[in-house]
N, C-alpha and C. Protein backbone atom coordinates (compact mmCIF):
# COMPACT_ATOMS: atom_id res chain seq x y z
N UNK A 1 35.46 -47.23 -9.49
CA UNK A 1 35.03 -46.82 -10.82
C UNK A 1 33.83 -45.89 -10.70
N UNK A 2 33.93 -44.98 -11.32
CA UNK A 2 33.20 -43.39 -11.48
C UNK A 2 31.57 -44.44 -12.15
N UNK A 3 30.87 -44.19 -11.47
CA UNK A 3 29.61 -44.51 -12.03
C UNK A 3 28.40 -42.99 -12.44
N UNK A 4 27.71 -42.76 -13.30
CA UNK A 4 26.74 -41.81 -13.79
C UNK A 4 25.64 -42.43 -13.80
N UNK A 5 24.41 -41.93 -13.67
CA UNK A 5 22.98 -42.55 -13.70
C UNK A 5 21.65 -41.45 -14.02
N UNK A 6 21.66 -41.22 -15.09
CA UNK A 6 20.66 -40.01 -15.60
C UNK A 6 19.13 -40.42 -15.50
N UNK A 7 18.73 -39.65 -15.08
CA UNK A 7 17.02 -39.76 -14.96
C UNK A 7 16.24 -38.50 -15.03
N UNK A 8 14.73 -38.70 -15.78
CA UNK A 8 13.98 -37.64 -15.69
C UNK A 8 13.76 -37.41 -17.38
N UNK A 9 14.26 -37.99 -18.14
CA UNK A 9 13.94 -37.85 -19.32
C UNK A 9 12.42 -37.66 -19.66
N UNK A 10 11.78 -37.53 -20.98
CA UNK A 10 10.54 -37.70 -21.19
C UNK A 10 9.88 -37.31 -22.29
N UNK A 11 9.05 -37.43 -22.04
CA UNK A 11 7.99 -36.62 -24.19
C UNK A 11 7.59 -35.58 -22.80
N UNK A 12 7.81 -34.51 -23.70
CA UNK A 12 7.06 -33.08 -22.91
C UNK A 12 6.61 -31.80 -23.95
N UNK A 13 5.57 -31.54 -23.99
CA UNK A 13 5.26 -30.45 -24.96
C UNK A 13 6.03 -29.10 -25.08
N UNK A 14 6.41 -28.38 -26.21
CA UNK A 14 6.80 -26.84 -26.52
C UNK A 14 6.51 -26.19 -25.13
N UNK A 15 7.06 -26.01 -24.69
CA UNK A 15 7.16 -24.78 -23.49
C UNK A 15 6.97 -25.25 -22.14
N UNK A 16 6.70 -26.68 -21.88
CA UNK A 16 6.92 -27.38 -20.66
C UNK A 16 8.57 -27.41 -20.05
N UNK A 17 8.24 -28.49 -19.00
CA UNK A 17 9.79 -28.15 -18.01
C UNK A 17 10.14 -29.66 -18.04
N UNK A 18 11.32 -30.10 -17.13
CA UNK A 18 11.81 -31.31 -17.29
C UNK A 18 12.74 -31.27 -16.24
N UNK A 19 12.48 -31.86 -15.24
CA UNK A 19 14.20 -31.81 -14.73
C UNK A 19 15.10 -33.18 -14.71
N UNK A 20 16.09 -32.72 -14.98
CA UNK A 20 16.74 -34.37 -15.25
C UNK A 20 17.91 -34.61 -14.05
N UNK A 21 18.10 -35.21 -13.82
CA UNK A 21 18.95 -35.52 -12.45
C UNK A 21 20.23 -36.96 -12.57
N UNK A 22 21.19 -36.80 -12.38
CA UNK A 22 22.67 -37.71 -12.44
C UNK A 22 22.76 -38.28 -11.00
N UNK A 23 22.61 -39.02 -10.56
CA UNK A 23 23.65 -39.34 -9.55
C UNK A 23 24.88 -40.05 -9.58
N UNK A 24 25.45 -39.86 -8.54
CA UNK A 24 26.95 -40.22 -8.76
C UNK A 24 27.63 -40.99 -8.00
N UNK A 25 28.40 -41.88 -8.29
CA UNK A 25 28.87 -42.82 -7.25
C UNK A 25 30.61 -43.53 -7.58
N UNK A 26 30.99 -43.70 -6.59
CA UNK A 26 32.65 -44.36 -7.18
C UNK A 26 33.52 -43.84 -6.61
N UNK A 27 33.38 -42.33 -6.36
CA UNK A 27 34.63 -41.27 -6.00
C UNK A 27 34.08 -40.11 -5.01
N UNK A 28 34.71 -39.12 -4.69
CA UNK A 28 34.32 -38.52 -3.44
C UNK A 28 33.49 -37.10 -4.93
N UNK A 29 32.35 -36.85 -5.04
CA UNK A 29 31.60 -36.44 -5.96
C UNK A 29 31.60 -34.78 -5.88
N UNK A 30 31.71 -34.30 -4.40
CA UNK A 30 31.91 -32.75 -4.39
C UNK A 30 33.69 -32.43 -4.58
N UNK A 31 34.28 -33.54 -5.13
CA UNK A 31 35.85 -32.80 -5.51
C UNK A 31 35.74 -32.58 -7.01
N UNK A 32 34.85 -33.02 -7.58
CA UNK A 32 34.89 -32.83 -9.25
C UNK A 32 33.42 -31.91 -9.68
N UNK A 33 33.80 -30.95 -10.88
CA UNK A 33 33.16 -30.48 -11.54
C UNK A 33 31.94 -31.46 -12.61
N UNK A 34 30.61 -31.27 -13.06
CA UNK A 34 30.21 -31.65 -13.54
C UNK A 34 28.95 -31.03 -15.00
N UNK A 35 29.18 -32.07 -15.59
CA UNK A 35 28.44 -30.78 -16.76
C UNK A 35 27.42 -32.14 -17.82
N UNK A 36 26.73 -31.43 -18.48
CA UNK A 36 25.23 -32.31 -19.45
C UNK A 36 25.90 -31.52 -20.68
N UNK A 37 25.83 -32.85 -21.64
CA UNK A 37 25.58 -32.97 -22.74
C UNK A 37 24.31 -33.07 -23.53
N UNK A 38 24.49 -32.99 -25.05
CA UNK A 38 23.27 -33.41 -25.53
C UNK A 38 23.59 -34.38 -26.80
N UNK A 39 23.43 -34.78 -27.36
CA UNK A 39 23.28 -35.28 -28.85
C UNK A 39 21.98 -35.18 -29.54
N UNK A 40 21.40 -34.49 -30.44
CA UNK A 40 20.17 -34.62 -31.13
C UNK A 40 20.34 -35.46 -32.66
N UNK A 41 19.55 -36.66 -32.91
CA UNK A 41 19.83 -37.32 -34.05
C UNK A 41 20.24 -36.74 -35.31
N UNK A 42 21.65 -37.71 -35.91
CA UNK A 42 22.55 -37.04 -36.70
C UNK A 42 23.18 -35.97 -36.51
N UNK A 43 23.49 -35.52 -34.99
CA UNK A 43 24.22 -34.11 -34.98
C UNK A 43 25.29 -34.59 -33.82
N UNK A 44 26.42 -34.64 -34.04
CA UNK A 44 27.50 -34.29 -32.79
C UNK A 44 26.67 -34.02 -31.23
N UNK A 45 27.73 -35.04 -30.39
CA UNK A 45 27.16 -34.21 -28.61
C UNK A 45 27.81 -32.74 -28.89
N UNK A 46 27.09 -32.37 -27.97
CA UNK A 46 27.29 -30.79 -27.52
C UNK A 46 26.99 -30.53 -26.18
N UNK A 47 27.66 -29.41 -26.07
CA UNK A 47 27.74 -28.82 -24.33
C UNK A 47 26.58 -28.50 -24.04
N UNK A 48 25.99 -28.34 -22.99
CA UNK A 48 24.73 -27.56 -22.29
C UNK A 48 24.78 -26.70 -21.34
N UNK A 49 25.96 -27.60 -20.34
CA UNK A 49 25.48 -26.58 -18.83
C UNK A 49 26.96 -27.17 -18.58
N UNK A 50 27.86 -26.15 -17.78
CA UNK A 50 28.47 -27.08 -16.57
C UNK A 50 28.59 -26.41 -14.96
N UNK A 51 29.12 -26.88 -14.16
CA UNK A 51 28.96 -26.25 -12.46
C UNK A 51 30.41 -27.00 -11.62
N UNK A 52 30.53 -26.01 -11.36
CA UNK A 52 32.12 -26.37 -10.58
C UNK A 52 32.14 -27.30 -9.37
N UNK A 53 32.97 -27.51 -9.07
CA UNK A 53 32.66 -28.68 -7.77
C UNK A 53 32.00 -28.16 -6.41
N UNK A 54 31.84 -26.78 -6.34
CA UNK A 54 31.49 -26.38 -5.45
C UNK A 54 30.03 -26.16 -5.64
N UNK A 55 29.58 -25.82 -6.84
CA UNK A 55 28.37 -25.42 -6.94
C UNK A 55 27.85 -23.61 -7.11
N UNK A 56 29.61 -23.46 -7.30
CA UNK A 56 29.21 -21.48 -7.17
C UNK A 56 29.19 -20.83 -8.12
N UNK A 57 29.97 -21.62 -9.73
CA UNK A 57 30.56 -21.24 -10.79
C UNK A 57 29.32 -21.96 -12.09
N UNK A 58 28.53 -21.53 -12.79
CA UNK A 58 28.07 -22.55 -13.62
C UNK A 58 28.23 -21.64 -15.12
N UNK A 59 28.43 -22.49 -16.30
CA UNK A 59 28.25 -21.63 -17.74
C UNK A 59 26.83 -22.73 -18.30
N UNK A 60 26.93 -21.74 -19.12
CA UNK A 60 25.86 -22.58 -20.41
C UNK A 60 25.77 -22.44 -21.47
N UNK A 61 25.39 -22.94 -22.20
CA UNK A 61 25.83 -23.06 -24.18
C UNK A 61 24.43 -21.47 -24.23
N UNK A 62 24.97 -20.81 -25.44
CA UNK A 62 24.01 -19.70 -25.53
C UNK A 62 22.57 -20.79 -25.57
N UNK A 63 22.83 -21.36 -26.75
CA UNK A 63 21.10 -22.11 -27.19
C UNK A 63 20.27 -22.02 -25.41
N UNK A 64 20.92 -22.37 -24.66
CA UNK A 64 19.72 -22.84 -23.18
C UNK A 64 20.27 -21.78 -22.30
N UNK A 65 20.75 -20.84 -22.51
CA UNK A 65 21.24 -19.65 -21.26
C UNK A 65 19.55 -18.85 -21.09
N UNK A 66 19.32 -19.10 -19.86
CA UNK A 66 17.97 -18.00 -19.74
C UNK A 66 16.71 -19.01 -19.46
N UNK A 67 17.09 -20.35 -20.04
CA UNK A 67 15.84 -21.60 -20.21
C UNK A 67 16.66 -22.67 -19.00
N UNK A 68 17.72 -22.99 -18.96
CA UNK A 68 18.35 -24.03 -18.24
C UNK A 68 19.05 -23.76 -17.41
N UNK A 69 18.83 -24.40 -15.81
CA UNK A 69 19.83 -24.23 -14.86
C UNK A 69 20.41 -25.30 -14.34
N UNK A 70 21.33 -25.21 -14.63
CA UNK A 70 22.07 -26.56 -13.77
C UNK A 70 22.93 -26.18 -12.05
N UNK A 71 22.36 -27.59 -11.24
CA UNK A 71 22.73 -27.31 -9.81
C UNK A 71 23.23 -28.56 -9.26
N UNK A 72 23.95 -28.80 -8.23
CA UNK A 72 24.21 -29.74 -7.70
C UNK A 72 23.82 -30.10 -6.15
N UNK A 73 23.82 -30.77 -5.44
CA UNK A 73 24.07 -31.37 -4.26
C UNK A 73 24.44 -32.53 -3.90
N UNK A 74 25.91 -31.62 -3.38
CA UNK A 74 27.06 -32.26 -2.88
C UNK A 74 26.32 -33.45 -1.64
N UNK A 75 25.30 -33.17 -1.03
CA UNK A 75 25.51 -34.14 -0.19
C UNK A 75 24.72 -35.64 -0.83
N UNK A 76 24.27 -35.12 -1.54
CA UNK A 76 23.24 -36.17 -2.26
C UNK A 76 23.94 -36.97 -3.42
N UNK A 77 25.22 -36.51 -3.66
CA UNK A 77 26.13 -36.90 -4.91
C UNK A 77 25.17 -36.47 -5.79
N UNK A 78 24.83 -35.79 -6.67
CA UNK A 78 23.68 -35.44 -8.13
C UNK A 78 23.95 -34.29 -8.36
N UNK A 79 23.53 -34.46 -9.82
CA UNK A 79 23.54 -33.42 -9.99
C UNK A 79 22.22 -32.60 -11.30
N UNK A 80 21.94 -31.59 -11.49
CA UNK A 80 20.84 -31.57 -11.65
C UNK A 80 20.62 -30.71 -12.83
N UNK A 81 19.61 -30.97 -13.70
CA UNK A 81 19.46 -29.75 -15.40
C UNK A 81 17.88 -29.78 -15.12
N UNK A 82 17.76 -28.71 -14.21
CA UNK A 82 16.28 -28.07 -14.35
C UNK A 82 16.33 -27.25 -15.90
N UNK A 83 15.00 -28.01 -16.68
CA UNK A 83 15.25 -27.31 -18.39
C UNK A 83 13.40 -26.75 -18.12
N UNK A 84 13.46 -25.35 -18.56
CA UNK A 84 11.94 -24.57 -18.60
C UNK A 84 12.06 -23.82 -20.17
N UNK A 85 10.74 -23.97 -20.59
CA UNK A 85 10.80 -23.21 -21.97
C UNK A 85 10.94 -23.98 -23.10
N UNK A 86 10.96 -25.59 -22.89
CA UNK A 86 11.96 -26.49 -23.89
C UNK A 86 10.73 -26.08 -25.30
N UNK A 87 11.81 -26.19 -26.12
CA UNK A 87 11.38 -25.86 -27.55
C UNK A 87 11.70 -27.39 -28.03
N UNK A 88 11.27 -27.76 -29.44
CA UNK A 88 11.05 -28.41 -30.26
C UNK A 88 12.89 -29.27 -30.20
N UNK A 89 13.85 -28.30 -30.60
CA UNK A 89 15.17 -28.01 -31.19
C UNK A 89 16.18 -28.71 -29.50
N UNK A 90 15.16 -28.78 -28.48
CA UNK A 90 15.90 -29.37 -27.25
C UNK A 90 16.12 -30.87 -27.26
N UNK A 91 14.91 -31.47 -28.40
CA UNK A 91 15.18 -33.01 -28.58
C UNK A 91 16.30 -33.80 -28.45
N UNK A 92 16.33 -34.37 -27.80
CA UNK A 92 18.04 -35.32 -27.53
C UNK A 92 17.84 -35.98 -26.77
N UNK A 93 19.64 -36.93 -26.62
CA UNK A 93 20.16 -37.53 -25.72
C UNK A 93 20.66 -36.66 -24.61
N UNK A 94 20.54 -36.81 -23.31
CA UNK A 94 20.76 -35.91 -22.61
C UNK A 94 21.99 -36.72 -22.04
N UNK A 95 23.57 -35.95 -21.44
CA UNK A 95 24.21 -37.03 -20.82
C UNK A 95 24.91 -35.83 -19.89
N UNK A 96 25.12 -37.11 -18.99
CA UNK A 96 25.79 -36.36 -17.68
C UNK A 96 27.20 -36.10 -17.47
N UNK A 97 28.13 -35.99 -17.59
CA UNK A 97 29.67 -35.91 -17.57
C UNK A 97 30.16 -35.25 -16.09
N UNK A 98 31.26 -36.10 -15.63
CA UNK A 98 32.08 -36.17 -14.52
C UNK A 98 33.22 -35.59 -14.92
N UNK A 99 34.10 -34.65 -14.49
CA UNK A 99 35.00 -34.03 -14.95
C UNK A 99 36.53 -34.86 -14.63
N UNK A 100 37.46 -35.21 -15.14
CA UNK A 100 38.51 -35.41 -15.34
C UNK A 100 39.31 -35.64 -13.77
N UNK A 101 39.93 -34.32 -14.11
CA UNK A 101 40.49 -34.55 -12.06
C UNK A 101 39.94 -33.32 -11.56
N UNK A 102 40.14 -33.90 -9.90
CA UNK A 102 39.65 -33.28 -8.88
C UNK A 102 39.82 -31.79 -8.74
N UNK A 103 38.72 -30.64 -8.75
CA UNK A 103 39.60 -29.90 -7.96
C UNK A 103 39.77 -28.27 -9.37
N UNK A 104 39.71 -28.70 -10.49
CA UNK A 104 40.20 -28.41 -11.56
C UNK A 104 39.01 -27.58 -12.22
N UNK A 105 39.60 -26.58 -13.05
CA UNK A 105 38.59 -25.59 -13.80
C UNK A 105 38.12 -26.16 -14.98
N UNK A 106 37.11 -26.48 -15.52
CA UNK A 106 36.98 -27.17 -16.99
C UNK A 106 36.39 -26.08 -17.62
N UNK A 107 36.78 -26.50 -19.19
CA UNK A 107 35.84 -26.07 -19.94
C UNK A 107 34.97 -26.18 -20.69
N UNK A 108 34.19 -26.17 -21.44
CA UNK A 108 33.18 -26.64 -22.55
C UNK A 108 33.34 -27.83 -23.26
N UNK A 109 34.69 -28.56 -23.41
CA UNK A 109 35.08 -29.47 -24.51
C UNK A 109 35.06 -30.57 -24.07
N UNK A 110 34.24 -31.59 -24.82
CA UNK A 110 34.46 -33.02 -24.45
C UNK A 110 35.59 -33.39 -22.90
N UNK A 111 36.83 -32.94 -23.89
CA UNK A 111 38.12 -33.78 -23.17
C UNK A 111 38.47 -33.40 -21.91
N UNK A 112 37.56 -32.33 -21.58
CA UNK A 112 37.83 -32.14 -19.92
C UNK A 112 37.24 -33.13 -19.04
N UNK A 113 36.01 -33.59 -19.92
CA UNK A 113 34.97 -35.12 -19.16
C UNK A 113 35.54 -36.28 -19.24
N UNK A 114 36.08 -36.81 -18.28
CA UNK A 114 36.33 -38.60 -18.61
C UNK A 114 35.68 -39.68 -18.18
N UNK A 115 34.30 -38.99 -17.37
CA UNK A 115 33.38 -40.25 -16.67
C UNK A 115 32.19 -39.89 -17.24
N UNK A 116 31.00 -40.58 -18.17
CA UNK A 116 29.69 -40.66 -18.65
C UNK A 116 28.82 -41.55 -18.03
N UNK A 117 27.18 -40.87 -18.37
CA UNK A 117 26.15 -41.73 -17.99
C UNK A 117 25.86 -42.18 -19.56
N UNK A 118 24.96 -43.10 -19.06
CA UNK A 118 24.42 -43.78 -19.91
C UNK A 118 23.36 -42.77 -21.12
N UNK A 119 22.81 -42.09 -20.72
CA UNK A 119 21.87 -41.06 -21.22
C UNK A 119 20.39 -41.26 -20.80
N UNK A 120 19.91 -39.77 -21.08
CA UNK A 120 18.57 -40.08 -21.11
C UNK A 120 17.73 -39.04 -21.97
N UNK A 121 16.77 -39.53 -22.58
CA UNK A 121 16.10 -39.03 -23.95
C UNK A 121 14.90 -38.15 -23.46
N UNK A 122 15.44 -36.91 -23.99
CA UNK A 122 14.85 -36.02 -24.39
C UNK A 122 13.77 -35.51 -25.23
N UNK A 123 12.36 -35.94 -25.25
CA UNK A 123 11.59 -35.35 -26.71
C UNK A 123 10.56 -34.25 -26.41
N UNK A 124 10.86 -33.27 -27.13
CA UNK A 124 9.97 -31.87 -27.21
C UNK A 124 8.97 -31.98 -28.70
N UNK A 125 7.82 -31.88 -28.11
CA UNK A 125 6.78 -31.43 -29.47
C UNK A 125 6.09 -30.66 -29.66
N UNK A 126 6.24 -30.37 -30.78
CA UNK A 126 5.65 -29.19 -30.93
C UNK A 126 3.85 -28.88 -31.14
């Protein structure tokens, strides 16, 4: 069983950094793609970042393109959302998502993810 484990959350001021980190455990972790969510109270999760199983391919939601990089290492199973610049509007649940099957191109939408972490909270102030 696919296990997720998010860390690095925190209260961090307007224009500070954060890095948040997944590790991964259950399955062989460099055959699957992986990608962060968010949820901010009363609003739908949403996409953030994702990175292919290799680590060569990554997208990102416009809102964090330019502010957020997401990276992995394969040997460490994790995977990683270095966030710089965070604004007010970054507040959330942050979550980690394991991609579906091995091997495979995903895209932005929930249903390509079938393994979650637990989360970890996000607060920006202004």
């Amino acid at each position: 069983q696919v296990q997720l484990v998010e860390s690095g959350g925190g209260l961090v001021q307007a224009g500070g950094s954060l890095r948040l980190s997944c590790a991964a455990s259950g399955r062989t972790f460099s055959n699957y793609a992986m990608g962060w969510f968010r949820q901010a109270p009363g609003k739908e999760r949403e996409f953030v970042a994702r990175i292919n199983w290799s680590g060569i391919t990554s997208t990102y939601a416009d809102s964090v393109k330019g502010r957020f990089t997401i990276s992995r290492d394969n040997a460490k199973n994790t995977v990683y959302l270095q966030m710089n610049g965070l604004k007010p509007e970054d507040t959330a649940v942050y979550f980690c998502a394991g991609a579906r099957f091995a091997r495979t191109v995903v895209g932005s939408q929930e249903i390509y993810f079938g393994s979650w972490g637990q989360g970890t909270q996000v607060t920006v102030s202004s």
